[in-house]
Every structure is written in C-alpha cells, then in structure tokens.
PDB file of N, CA and C in Angstrom:
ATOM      1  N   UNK A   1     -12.093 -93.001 133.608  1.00  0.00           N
ATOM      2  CA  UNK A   1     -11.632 -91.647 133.836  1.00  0.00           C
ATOM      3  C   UNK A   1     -11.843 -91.301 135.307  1.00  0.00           C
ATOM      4  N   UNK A   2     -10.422 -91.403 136.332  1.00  0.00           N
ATOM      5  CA  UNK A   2     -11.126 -90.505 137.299  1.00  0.00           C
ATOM      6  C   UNK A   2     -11.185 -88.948 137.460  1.00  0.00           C
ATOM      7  N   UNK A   3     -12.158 -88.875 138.550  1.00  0.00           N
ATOM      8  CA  UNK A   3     -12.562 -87.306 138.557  1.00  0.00           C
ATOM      9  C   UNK A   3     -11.889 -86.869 139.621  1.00  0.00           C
ATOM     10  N   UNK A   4     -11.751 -85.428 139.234  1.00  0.00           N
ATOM     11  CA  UNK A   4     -11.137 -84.445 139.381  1.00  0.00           C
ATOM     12  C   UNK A   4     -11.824 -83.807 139.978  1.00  0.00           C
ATOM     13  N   UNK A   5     -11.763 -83.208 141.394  1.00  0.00           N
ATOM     14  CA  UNK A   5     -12.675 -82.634 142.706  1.00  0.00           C
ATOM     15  C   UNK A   5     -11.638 -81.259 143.336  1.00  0.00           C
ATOM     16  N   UNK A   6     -11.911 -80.114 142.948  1.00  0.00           N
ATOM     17  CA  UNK A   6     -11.619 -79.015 143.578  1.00  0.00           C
ATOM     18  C   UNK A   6     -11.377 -78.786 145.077  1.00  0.00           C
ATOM     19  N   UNK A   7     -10.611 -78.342 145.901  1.00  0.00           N
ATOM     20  CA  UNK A   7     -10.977 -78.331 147.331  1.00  0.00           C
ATOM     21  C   UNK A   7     -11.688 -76.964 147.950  1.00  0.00           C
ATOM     22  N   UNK A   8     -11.403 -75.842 146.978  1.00  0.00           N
ATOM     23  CA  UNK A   8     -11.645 -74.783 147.117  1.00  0.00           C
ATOM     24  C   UNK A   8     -10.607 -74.092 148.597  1.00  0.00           C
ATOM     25  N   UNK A   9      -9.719 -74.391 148.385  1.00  0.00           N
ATOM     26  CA  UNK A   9      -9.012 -73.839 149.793  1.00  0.00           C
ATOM     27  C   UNK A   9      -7.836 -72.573 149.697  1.00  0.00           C
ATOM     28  N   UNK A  10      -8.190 -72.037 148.508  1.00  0.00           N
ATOM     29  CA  UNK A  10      -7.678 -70.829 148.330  1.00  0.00           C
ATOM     30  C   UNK A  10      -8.054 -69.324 148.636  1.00  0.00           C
ATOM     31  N   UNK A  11      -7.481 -68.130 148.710  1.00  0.00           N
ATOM     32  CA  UNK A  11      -8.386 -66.862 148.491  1.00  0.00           C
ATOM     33  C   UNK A  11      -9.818 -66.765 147.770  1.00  0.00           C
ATOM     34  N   UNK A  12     -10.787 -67.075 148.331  1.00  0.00           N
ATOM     35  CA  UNK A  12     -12.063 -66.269 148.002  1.00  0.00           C
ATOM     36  C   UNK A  12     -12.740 -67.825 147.045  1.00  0.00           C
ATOM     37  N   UNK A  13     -11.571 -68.985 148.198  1.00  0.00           N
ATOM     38  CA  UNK A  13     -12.322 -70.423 147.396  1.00  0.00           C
ATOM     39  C   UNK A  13     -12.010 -70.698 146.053  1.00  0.00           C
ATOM     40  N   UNK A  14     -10.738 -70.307 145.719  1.00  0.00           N
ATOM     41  CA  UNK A  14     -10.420 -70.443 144.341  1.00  0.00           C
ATOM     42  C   UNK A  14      -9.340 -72.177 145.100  1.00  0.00           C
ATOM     43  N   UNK A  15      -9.475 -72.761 143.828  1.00  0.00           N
ATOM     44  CA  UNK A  15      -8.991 -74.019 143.946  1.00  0.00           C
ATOM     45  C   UNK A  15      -7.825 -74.243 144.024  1.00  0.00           C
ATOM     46  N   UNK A  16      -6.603 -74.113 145.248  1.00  0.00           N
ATOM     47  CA  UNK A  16      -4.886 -74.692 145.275  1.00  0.00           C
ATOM     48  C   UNK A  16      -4.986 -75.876 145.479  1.00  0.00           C
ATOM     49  N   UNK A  17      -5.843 -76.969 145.844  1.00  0.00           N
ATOM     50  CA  UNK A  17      -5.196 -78.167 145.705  1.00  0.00           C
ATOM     51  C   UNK A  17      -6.506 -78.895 145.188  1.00  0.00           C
ATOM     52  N   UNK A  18      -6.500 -79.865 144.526  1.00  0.00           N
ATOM     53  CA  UNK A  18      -7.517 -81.160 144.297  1.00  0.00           C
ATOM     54  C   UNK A  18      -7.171 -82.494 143.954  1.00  0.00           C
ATOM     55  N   UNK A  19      -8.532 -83.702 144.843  1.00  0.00           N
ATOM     56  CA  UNK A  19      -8.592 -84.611 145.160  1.00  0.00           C
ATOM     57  C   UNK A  19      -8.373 -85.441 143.456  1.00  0.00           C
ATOM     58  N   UNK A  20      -8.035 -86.159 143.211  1.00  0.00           N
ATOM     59  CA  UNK A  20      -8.401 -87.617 141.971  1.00  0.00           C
ATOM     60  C   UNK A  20      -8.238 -88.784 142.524  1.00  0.00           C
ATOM     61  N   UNK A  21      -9.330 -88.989 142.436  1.00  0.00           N
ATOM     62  CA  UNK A  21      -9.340 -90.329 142.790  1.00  0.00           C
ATOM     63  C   UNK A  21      -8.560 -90.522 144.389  1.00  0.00           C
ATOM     64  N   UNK A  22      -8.335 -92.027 144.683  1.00  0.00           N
ATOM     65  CA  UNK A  22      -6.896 -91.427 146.086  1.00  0.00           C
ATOM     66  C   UNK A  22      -6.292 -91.171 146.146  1.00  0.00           C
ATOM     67  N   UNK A  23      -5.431 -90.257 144.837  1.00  0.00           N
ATOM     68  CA  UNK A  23      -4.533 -89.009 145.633  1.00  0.00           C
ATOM     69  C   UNK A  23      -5.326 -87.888 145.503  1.00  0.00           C
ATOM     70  N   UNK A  24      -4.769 -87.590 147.341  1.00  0.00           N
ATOM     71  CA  UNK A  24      -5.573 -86.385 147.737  1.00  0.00           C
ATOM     72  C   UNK A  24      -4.502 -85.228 148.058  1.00  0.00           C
ATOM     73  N   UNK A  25      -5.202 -83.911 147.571  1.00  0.00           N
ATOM     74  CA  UNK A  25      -4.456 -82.580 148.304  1.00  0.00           C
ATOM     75  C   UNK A  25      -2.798 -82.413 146.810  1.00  0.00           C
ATOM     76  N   UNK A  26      -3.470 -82.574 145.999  1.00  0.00           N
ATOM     77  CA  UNK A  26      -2.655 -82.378 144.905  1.00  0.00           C
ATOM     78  C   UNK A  26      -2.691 -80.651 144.455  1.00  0.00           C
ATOM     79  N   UNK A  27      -1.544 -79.988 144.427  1.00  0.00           N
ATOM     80  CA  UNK A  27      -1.210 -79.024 144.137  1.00  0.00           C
ATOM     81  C   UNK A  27      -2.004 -78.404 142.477  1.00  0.00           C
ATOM     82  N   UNK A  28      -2.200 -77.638 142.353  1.00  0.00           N
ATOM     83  CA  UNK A  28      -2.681 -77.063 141.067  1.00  0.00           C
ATOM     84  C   UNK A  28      -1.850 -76.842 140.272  1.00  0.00           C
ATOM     85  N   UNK A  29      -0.660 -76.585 140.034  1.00  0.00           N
ATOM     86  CA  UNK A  29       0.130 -76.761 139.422  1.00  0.00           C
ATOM     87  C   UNK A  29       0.671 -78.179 138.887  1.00  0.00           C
ATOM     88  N   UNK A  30       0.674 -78.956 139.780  1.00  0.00           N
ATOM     89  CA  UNK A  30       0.459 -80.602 139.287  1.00  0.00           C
ATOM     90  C   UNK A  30      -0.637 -80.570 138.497  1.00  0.00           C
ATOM     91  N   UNK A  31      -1.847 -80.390 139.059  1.00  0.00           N
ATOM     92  CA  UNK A  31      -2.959 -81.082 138.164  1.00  0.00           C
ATOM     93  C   UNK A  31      -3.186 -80.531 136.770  1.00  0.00           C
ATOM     94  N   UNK A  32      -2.543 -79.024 136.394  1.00  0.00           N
ATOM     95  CA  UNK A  32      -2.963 -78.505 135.193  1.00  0.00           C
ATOM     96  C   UNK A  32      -1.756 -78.700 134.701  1.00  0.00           C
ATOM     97  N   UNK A  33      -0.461 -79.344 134.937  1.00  0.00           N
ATOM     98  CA  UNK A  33       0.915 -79.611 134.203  1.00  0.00           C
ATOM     99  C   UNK A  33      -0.156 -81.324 133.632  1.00  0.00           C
ATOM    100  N   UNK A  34      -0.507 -82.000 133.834  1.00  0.00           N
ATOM    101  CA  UNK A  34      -1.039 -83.181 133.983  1.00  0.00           C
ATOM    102  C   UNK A  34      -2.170 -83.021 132.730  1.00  0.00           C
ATOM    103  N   UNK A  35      -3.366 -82.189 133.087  1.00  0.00           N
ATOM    104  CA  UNK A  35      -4.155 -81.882 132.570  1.00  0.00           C
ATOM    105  C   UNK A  35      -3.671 -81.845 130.601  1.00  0.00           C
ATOM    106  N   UNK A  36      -2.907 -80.832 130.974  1.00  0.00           N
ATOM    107  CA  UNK A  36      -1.847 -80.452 129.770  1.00  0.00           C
ATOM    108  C   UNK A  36      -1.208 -81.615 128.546  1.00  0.00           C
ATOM    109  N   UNK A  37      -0.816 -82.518 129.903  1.00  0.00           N
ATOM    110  CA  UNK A  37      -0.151 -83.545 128.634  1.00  0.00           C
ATOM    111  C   UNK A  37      -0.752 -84.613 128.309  1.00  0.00           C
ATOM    112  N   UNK A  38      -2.000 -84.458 128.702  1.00  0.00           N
ATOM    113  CA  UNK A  38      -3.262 -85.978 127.960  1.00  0.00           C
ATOM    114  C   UNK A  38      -3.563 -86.688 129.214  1.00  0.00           C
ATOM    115  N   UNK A  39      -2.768 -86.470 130.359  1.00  0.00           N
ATOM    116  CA  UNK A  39      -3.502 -87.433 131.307  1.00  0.00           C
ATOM    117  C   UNK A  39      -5.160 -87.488 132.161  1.00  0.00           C
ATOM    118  N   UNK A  40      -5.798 -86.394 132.013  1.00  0.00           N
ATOM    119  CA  UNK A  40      -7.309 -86.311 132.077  1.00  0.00           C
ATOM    120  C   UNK A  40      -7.721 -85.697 131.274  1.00  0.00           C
ATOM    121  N   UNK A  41      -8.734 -87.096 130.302  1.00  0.00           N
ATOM    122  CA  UNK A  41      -9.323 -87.165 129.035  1.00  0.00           C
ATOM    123  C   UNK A  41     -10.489 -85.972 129.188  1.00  0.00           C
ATOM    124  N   UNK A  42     -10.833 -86.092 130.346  1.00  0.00           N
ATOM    125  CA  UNK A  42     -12.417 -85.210 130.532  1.00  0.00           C
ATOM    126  C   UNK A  42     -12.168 -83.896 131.471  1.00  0.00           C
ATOM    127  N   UNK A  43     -11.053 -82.928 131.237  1.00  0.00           N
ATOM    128  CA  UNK A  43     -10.742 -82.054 131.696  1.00  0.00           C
ATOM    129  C   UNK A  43     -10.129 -81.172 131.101  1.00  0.00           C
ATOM    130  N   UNK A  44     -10.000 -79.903 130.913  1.00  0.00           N
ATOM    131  CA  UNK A  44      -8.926 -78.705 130.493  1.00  0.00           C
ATOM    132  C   UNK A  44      -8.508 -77.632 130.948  1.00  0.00           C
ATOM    133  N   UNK A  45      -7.921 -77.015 130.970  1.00  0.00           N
ATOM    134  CA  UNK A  45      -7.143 -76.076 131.633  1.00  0.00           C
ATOM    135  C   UNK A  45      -7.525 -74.372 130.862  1.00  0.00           C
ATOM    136  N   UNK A  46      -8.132 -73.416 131.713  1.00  0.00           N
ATOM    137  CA  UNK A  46      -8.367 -72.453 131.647  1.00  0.00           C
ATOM    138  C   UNK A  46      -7.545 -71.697 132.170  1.00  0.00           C
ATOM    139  N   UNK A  47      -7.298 -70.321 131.986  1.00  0.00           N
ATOM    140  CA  UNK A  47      -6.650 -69.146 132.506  1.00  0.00           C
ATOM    141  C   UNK A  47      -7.501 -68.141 132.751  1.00  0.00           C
ATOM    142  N   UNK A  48      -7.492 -67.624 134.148  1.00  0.00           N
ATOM    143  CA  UNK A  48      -8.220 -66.465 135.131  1.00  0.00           C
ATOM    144  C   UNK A  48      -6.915 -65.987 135.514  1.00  0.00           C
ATOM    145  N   UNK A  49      -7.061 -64.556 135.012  1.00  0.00           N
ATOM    146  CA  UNK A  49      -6.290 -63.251 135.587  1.00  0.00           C
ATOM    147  C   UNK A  49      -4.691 -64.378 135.550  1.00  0.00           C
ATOM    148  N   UNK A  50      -4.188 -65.007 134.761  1.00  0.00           N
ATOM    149  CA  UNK A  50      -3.130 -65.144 134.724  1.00  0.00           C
ATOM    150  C   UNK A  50      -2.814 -66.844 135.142  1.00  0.00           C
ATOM    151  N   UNK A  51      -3.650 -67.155 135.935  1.00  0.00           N
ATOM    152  CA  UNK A  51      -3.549 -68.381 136.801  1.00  0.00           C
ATOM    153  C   UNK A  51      -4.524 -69.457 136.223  1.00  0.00           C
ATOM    154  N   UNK A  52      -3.646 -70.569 135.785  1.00  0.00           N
ATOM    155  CA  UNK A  52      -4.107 -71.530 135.501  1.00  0.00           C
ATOM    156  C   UNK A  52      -4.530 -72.623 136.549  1.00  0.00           C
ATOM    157  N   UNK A  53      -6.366 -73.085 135.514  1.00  0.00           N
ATOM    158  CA  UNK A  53      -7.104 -74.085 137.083  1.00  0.00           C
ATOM    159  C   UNK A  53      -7.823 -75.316 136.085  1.00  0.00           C
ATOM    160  N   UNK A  54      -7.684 -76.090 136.384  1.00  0.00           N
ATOM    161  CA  UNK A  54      -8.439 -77.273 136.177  1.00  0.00           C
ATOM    162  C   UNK A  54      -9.672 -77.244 136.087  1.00  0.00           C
ATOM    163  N   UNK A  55     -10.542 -77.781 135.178  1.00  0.00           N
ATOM    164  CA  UNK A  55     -11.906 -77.502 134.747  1.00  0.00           C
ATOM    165  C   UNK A  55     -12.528 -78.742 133.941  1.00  0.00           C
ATOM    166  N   UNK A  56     -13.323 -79.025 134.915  1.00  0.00           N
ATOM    167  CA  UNK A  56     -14.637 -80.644 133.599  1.00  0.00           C
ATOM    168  C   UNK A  56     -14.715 -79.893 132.265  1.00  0.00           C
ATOM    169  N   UNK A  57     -15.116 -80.999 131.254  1.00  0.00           N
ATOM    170  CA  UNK A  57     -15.203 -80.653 129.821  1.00  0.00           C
ATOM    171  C   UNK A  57     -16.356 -80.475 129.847  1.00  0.00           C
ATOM    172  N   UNK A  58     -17.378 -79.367 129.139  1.00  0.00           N
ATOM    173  CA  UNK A  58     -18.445 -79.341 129.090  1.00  0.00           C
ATOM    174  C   UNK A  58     -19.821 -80.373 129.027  1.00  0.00           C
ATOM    175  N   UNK A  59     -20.403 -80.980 129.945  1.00  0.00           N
ATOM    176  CA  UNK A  59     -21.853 -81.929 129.269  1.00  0.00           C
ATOM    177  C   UNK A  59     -22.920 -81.464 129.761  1.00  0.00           C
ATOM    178  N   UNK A  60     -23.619 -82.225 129.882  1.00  0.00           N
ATOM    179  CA  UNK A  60     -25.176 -82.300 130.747  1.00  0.00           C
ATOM    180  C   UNK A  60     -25.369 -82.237 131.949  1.00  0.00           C
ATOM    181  N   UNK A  61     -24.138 -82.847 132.838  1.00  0.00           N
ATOM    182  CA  UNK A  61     -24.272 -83.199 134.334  1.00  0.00           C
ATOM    183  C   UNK A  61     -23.419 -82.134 134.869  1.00  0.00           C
ATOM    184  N   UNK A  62     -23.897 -82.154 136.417  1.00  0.00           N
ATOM    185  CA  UNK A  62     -23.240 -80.947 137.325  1.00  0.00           C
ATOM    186  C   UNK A  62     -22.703 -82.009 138.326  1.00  0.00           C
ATOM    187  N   UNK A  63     -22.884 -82.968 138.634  1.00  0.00           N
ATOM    188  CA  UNK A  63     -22.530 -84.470 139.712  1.00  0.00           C
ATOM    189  C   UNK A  63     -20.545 -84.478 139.081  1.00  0.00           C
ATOM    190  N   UNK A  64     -20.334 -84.671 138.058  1.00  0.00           N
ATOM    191  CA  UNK A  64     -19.363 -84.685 137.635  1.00  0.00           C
ATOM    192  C   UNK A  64     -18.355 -83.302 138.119  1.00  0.00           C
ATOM    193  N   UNK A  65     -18.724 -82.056 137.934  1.00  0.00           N
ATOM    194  CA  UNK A  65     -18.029 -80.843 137.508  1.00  0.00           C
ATOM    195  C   UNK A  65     -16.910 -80.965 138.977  1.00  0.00           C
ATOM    196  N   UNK A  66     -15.773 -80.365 138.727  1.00  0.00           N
ATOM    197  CA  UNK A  66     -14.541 -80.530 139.652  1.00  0.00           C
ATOM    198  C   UNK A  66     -15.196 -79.434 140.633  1.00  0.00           C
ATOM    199  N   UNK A  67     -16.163 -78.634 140.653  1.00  0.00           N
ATOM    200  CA  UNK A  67     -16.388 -77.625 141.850  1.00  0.00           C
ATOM    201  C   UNK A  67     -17.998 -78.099 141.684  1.00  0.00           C
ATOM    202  N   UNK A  68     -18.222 -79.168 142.474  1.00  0.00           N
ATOM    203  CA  UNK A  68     -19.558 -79.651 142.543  1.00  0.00           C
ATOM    204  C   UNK A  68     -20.706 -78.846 143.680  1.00  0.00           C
TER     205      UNK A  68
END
C-alpha cells in the first residue's frame, strides 16, 4: 500500500495537492476520485463544509496519517 502524504498548500493548510508514492503534487480531486473506486486500500474520503479530502483509515500509528 503506498501512502498518501498531504501537502497542506491550501487556505489555512487545508490539503489541494498530495504526494503517493512518486507521483508528486497530485490534485485532490484526483486523489479522492481514486480513493473512491478501491485504489487506496488504507484510505477514505471525508466531507468538510462541502469539500471532499483524503484521509488514513483509522489505527494506532500517527507515522502513517496523510497530515503527519
């Protein structure tokens, strides 16, 4: 599974683009169309105020989480 790394380069550090693996600077809209159709097993897609963002599946570790 690769991981999924936030860039935080939006208003107030909200996440428009993130890294997987070597592709870098991937649009958020890519990654949660993606997210969506099974291609990252260890990720899901939440909605804030309307806008959908990419998000780790809940565990134990914080090393993992896409906003580390």
């Amino acid at each position: 599974m690769t991981k999924i790394k936030g860039k935080n380069d939006g208003p107030g550090g909200r996440n428009e683009h993130y890294d997987i693996g070597q592709r870098k600077n991937i649009p958020r809209k890519t990654v949660v169309r993606e997210i969506e159709r099974g291609d990252h097993s260890g990720a899901h897609v939440v909605e804030v105020n309307g806008e959908k963002y990419a998000r780790d599946n809940p565990d134990n570790s914080t090393k993992d989480n896409v906003n580390r």
